[in-house]
N, C-alpha and C. Protein backbone atom coordinates (compact mmCIF):
# COMPACT_ATOMS: atom_id res chain seq x y z
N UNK A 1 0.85 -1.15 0.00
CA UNK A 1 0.00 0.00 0.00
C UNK A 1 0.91 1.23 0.00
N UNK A 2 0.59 2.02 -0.86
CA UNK A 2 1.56 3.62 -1.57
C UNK A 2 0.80 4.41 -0.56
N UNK A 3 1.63 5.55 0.39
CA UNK A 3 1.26 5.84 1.25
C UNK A 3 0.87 7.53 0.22
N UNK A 4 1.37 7.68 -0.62
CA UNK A 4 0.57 8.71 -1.67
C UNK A 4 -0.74 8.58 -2.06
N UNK A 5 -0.98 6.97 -2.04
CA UNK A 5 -2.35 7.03 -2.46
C UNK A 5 -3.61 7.36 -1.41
N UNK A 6 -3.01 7.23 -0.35
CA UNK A 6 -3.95 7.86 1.09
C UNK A 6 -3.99 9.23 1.04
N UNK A 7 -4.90 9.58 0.06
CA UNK A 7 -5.05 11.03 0.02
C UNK A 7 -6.17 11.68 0.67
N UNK A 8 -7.38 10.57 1.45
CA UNK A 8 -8.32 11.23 1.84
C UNK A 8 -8.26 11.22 3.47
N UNK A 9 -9.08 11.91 4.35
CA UNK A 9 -9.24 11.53 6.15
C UNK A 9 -10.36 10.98 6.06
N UNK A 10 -10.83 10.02 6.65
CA UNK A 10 -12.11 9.57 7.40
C UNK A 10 -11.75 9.43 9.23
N UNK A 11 -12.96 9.71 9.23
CA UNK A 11 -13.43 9.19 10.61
C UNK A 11 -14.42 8.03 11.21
N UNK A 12 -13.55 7.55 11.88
CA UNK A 12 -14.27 6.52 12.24
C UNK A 12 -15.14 6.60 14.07
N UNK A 13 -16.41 6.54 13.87
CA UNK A 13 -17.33 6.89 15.05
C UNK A 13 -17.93 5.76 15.58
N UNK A 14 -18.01 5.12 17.02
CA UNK A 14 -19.05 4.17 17.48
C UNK A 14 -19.73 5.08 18.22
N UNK A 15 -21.01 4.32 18.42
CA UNK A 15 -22.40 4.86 19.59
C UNK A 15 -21.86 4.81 20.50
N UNK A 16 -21.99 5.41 21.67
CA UNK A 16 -21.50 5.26 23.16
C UNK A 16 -22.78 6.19 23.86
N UNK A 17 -22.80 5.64 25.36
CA UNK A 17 -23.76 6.22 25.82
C UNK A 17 -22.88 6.90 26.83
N UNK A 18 -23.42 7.93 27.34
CA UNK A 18 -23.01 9.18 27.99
C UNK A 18 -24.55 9.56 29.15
N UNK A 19 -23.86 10.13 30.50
CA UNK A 19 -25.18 10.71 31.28
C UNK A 19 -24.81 12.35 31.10
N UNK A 20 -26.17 12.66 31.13
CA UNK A 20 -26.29 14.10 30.86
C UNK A 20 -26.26 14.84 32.33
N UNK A 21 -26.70 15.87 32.57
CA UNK A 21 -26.70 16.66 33.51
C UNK A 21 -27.84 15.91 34.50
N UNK A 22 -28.69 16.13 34.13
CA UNK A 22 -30.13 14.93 34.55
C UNK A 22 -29.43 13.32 35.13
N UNK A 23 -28.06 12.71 35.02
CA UNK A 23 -27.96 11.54 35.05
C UNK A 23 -28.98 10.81 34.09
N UNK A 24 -29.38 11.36 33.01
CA UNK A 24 -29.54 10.38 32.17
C UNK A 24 -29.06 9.44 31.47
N UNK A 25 -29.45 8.33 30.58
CA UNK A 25 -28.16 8.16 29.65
C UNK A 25 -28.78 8.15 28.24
N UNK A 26 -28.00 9.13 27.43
CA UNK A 26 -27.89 9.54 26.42
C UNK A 26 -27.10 9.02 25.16
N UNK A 27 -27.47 8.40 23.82
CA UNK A 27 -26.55 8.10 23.34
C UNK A 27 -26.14 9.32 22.15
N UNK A 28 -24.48 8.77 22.38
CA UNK A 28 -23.52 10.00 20.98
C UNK A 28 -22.29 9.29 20.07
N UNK A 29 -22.40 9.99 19.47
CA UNK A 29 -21.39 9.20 18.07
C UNK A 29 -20.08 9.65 19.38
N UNK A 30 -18.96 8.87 19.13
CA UNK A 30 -17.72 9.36 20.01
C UNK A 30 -16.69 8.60 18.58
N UNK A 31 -15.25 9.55 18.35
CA UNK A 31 -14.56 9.40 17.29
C UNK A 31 -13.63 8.25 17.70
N UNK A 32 -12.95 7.07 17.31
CA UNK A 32 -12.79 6.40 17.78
C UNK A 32 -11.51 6.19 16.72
N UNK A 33 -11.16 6.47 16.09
CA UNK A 33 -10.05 6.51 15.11
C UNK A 33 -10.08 7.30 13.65
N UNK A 34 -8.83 8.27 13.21
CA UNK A 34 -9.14 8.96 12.52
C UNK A 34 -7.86 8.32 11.49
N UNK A 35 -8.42 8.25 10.23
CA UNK A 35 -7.03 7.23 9.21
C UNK A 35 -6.99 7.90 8.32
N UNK A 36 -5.94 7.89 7.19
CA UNK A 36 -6.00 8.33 6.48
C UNK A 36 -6.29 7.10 5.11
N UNK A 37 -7.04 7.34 4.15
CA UNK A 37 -7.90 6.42 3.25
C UNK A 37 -7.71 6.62 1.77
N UNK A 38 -7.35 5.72 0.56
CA UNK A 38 -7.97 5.70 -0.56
C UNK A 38 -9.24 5.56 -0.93
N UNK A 39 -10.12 6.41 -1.69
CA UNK A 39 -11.54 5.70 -1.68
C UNK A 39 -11.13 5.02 -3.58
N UNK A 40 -11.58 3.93 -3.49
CA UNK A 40 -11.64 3.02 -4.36
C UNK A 40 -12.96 2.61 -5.47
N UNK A 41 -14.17 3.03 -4.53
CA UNK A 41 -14.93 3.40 -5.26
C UNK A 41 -16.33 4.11 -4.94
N UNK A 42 -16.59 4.69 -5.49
CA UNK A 42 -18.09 5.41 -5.15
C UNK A 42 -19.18 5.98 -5.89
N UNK A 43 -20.59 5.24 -5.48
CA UNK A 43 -21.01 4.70 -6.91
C UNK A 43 -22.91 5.28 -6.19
N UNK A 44 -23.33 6.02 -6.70
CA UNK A 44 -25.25 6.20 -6.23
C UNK A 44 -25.58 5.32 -7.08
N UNK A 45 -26.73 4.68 -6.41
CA UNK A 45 -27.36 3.76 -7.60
C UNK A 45 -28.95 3.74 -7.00
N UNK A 46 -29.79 3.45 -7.82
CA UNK A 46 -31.27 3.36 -7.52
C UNK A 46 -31.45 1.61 -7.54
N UNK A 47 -32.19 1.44 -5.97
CA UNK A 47 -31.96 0.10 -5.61
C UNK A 47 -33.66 0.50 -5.47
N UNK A 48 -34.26 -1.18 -5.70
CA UNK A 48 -35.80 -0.76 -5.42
C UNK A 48 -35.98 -1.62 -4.10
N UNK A 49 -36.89 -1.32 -3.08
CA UNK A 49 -37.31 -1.10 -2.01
C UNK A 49 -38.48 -1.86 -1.87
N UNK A 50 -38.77 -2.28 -0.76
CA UNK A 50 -40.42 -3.13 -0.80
C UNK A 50 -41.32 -1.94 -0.97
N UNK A 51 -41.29 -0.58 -0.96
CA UNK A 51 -41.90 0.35 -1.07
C UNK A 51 -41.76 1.44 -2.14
N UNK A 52 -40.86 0.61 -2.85
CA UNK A 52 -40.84 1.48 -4.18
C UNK A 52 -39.10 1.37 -4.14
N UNK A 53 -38.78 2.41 -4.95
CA UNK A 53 -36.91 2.65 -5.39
C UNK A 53 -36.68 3.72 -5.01
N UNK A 54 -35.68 3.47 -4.32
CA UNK A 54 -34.36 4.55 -3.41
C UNK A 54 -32.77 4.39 -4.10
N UNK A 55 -32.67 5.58 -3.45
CA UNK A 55 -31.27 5.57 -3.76
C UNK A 55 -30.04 5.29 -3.06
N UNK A 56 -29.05 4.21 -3.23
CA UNK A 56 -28.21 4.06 -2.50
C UNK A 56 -26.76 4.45 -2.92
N UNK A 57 -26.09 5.30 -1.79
CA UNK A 57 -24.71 5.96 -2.08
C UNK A 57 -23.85 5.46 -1.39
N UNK A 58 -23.13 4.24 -2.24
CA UNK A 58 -21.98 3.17 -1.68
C UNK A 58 -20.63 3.47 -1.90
N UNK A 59 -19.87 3.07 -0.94
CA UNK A 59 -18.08 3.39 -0.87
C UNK A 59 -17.49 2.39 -0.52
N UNK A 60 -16.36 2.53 -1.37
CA UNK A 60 -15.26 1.55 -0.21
C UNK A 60 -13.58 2.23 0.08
N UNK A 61 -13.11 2.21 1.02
CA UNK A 61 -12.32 2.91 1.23
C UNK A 61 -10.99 1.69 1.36
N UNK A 62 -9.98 2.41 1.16
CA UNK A 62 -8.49 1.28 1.78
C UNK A 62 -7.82 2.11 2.36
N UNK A 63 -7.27 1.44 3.70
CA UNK A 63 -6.88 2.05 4.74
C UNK A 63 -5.99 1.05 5.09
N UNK A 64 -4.85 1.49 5.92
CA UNK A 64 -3.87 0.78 6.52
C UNK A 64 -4.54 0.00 7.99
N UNK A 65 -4.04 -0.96 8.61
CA UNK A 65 -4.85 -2.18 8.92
C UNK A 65 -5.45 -1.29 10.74
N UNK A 66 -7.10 -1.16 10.74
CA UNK A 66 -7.40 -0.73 12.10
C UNK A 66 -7.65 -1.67 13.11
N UNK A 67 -7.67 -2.58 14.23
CA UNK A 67 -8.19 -3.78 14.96
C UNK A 67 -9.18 -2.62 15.67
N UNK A 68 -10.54 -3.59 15.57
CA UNK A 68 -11.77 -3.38 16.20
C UNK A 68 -12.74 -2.79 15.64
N UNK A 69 -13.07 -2.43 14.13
CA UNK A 69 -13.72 -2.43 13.52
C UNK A 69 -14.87 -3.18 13.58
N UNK A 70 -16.33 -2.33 13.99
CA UNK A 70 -17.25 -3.52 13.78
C UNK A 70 -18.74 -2.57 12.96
N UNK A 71 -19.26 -3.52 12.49
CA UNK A 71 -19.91 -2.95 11.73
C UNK A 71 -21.19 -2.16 11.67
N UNK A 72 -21.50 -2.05 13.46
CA UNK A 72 -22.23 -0.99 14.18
C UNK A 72 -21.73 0.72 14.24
N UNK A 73 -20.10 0.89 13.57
CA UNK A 73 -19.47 2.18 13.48
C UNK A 73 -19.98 2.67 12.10
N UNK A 74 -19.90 3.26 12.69
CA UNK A 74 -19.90 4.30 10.67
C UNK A 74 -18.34 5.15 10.73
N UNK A 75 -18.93 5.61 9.22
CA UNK A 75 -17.78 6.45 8.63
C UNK A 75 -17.90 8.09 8.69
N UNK A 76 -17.26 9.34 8.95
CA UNK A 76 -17.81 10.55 8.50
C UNK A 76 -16.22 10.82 7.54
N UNK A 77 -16.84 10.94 6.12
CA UNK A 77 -16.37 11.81 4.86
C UNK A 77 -16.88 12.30 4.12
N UNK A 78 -15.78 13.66 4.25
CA UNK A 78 -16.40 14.77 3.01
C UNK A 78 -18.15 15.00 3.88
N UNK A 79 -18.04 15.26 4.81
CA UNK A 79 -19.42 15.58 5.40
C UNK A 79 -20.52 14.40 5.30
N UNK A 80 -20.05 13.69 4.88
CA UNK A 80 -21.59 12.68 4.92
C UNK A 80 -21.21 11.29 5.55
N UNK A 81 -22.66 10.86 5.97
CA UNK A 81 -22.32 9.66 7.12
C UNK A 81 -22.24 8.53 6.42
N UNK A 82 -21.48 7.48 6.87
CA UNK A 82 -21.85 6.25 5.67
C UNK A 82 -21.57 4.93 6.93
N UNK A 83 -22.34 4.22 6.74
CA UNK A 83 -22.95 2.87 8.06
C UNK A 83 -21.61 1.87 7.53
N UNK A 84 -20.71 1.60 8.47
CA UNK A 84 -19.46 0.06 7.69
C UNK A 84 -20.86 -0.74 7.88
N UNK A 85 -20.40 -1.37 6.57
CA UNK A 85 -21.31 -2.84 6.28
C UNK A 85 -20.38 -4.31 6.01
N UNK A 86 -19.29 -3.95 5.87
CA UNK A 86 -18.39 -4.55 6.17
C UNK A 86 -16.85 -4.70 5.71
N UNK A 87 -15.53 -5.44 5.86
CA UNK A 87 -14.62 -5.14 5.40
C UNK A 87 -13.69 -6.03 5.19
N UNK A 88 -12.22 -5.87 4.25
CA UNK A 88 -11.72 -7.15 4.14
C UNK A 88 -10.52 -7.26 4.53
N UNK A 89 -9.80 -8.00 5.12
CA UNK A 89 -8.17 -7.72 5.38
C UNK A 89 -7.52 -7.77 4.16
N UNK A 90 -6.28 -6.81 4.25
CA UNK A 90 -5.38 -6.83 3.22
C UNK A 90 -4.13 -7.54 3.93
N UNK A 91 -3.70 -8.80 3.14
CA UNK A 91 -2.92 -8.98 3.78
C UNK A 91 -2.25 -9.54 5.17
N UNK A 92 -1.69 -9.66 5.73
CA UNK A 92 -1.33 -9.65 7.17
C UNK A 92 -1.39 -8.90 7.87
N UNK A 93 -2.62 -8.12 8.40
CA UNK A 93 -2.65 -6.94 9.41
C UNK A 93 -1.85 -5.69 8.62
N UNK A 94 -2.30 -5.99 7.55
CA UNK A 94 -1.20 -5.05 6.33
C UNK A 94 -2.17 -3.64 6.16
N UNK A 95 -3.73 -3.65 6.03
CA UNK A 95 -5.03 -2.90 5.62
C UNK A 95 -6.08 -3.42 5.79
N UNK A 96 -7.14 -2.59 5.21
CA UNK A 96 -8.13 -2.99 5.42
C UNK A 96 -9.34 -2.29 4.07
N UNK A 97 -10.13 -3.03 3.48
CA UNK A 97 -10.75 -2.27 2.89
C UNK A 97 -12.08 -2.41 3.24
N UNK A 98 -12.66 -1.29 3.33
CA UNK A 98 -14.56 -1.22 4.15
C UNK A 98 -15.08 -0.95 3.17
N UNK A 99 -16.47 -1.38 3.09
CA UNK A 99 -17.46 -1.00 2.35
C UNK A 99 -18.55 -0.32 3.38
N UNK A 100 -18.88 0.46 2.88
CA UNK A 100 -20.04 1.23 3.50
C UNK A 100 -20.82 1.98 2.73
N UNK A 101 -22.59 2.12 3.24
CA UNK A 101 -23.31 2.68 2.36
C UNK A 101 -24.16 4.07 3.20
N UNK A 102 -24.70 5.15 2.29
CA UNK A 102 -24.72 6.45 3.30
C UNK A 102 -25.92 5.88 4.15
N UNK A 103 -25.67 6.82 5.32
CA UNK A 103 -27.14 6.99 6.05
C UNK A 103 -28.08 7.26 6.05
């Protein structure tokens, strides 16, 4: 992996719950690793729906190798949220490439 080709940032966010002032508990995105990424591909497509056809805006990114990735995190790039749906090792703990689709 060409460390030139990591030209983009993502962020990587899990849910975590938090108490508020109230001792409530509240849940919030908390940043949990920030990498630097190739995106490899990114593609809108109109997928049909039991309720008709939507649009889905899919990515996959390659990143040098993160442990603990699970597929309850999402992604934030370029401003928009995108859910990991899942990902593949490169290698020997070498990378990683995720697929994820927006929120």
């Amino acid at each position: 992996m060409r460390a030139g080709k990591l030209n983009r940032v993502i962020f990587i966010e899990r849910m975590t719950e938090a108490l508020n002032e109230n001792r409530t508990p509240v849940s919030t995105w908390t940043n949990i690793a920030t990498l630097r990424a190739e995106v490899l591909q990114h593609s809108g497509d109109e997928t049909e729906a039991g309720s008709g056809e939507r649009d889905a805006d899919t990515i996959t990114f390659r990143t040098r190798f993160f442990s603990g990735l699970e597929t309850a995190d999402r992604i934030r790039f370029m401003g928009g949220i995108y859910n990991v749906k899942g990902w593949t090792e490169i290698g020997i703990r070498h990378g990683l490439e995720i697929k994820a689709v927006a929120a």
